[in-house]
C-alpha atoms as a PDB file:
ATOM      1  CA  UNK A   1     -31.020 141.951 -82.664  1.00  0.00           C
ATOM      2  CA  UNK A   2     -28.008 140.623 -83.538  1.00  0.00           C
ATOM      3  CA  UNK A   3     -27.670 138.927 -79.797  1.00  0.00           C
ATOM      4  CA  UNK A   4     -30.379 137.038 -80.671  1.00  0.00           C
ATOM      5  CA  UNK A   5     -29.024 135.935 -83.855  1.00  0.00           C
ATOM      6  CA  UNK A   6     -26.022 134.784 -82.286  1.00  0.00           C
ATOM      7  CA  UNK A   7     -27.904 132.962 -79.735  1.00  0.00           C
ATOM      8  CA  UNK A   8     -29.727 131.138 -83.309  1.00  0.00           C
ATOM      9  CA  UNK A   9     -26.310 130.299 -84.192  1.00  0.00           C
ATOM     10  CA  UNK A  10     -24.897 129.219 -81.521  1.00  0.00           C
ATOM     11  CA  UNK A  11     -27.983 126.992 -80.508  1.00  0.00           C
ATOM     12  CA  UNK A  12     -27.811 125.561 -84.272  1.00  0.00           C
ATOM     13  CA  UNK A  13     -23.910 124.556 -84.105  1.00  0.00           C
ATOM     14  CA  UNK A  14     -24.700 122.765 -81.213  1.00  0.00           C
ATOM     15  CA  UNK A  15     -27.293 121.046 -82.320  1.00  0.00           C
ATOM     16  CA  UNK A  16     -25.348 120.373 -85.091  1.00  0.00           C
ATOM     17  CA  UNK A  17     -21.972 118.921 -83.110  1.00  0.00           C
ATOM     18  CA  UNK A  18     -24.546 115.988 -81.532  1.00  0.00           C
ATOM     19  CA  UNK A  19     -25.681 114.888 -84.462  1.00  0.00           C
ATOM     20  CA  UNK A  20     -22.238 114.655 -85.786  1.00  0.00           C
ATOM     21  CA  UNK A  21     -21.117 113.210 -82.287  1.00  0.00           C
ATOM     22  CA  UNK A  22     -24.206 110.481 -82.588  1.00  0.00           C
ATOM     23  CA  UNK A  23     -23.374 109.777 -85.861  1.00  0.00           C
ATOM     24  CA  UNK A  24     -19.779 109.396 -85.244  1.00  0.00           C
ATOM     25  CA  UNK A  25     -20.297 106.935 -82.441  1.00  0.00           C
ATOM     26  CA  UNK A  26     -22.893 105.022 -84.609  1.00  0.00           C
ATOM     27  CA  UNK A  27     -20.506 104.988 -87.857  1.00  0.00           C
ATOM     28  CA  UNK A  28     -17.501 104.058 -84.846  1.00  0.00           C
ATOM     29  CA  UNK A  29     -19.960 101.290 -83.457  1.00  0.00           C
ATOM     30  CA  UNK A  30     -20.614 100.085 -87.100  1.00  0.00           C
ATOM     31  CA  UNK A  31     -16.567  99.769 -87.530  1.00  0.00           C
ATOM     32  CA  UNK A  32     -15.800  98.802 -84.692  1.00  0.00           C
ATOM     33  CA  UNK A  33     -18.268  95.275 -85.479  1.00  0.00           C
ATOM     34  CA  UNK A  34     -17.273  94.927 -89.173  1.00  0.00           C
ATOM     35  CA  UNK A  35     -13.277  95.143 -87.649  1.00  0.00           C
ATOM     36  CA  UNK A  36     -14.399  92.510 -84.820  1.00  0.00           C
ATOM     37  CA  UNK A  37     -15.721  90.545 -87.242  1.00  0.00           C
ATOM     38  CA  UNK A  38     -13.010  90.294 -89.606  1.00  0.00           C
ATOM     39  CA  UNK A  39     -10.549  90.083 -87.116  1.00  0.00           C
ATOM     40  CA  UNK A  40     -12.455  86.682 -85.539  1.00  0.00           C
ATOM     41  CA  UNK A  41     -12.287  85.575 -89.914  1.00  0.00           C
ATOM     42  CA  UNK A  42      -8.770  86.379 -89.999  1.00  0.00           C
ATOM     43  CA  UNK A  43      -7.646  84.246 -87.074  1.00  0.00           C
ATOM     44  CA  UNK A  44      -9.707  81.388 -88.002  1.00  0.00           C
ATOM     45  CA  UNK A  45      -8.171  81.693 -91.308  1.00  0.00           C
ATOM     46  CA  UNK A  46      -4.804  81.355 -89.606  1.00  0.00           C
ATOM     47  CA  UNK A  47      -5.562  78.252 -87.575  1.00  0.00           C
ATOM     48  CA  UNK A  48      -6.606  76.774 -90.581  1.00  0.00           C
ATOM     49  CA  UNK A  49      -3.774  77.343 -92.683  1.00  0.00           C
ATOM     50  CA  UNK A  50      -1.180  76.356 -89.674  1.00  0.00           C
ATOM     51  CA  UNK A  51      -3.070  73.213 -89.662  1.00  0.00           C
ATOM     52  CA  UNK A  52      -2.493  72.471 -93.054  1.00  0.00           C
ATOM     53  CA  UNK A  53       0.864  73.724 -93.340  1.00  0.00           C
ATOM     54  CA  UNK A  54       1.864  71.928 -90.662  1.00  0.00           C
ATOM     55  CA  UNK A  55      -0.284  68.621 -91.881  1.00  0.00           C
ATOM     56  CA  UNK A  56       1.205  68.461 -95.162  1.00  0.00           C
ATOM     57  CA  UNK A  57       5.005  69.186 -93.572  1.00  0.00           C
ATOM     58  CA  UNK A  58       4.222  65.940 -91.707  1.00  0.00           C
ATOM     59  CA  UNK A  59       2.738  64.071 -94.373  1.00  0.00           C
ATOM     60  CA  UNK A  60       5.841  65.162 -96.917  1.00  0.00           C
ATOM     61  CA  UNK A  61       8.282  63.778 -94.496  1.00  0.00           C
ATOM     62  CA  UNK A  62       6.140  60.509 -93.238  1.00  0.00           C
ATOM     63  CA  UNK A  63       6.649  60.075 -97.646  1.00  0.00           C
ATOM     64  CA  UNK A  64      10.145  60.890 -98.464  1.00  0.00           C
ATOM     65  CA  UNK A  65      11.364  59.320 -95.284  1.00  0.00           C
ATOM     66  CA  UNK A  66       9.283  56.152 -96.102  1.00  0.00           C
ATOM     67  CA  UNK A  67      10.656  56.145 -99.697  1.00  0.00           C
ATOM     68  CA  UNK A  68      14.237  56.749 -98.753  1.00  0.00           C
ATOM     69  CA  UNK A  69      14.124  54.416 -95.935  1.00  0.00           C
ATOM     70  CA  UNK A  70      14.111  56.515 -92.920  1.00  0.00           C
ATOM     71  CA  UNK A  71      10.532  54.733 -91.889  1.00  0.00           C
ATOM     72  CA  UNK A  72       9.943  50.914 -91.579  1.00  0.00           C
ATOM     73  CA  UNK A  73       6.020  50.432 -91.345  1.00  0.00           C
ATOM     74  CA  UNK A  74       3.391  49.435 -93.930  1.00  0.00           C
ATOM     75  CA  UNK A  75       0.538  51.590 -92.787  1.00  0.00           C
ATOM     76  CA  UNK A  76      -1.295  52.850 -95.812  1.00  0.00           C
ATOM     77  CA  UNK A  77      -1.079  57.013 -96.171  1.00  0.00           C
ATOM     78  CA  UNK A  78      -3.954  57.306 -98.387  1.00  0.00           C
ATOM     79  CA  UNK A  79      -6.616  56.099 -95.883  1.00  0.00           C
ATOM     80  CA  UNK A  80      -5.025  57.595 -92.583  1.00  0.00           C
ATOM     81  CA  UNK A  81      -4.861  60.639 -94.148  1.00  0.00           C
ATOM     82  CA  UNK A  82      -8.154  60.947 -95.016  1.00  0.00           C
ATOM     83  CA  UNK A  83      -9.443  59.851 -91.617  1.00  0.00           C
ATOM     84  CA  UNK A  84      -7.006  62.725 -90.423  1.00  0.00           C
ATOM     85  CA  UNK A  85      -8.324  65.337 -92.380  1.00  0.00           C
ATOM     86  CA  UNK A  86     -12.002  63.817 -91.416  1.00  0.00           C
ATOM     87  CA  UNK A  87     -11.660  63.905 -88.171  1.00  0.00           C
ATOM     88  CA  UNK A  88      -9.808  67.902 -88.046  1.00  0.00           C
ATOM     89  CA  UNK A  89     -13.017  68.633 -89.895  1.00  0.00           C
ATOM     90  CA  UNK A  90     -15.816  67.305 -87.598  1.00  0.00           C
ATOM     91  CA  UNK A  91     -14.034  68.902 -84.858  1.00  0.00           C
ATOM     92  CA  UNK A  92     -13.294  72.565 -86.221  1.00  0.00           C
ATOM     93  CA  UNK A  93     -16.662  71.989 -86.806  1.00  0.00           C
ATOM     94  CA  UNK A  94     -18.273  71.769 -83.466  1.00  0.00           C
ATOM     95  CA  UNK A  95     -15.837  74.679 -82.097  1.00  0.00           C
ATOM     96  CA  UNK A  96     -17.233  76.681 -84.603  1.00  0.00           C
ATOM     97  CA  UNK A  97     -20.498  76.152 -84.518  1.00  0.00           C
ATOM     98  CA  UNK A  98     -20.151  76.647 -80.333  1.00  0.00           C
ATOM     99  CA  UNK A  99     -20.186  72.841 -79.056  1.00  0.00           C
ATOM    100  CA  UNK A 100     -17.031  72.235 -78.175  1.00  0.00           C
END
């Protein structure tokens, strides 16, 4: 009698230990995308911000030096800049979107 109740039990823990084991995997597999995911957010987050770190390092220096006389040149800032940032923006956007 009471081999047959342990025979119960043990058939019922392991029963029990792979549906914990499949639901650990699936809850790991679940992770394991949302992680992937916000990893491939976080670097693109990074490119963009060393772009415009560096852009506006550049575009500081192109000024100052141009008002303190370190540049000669009469290019207008305004309108190159803008066809800058125009053109870093049609261009993330196609290696985003996969046609690069």
């Amino acid at each position: 009698m009471n081999d047959e109740r342990f025979e119960k039990l043990e058939k019922s823990v392991e029963v029990l230990r792979e549906r914990i084991e499949d639901f650990g995997r699936t809850v790991g597999d679940k992770v394991e995308g949302k992680v992937g995911e916000l990893n491939r957010k976080h670097n693109r987050i990074n490119k963009d911000g060393l772009f415009w770190g560096l852009a506006f390092i550049v575009a500081g220096t192109v000024w100052l030096g141009k008002s303190i006389g370190w540049f000669y040149f009469n290019i207008p800032i305004a309108p190159t800049a803008l066809i800058i940032i125009g053109l870093y923006i049609v261009l993330s956007g196609n290696k985003r979107s996969g046609n690069s």
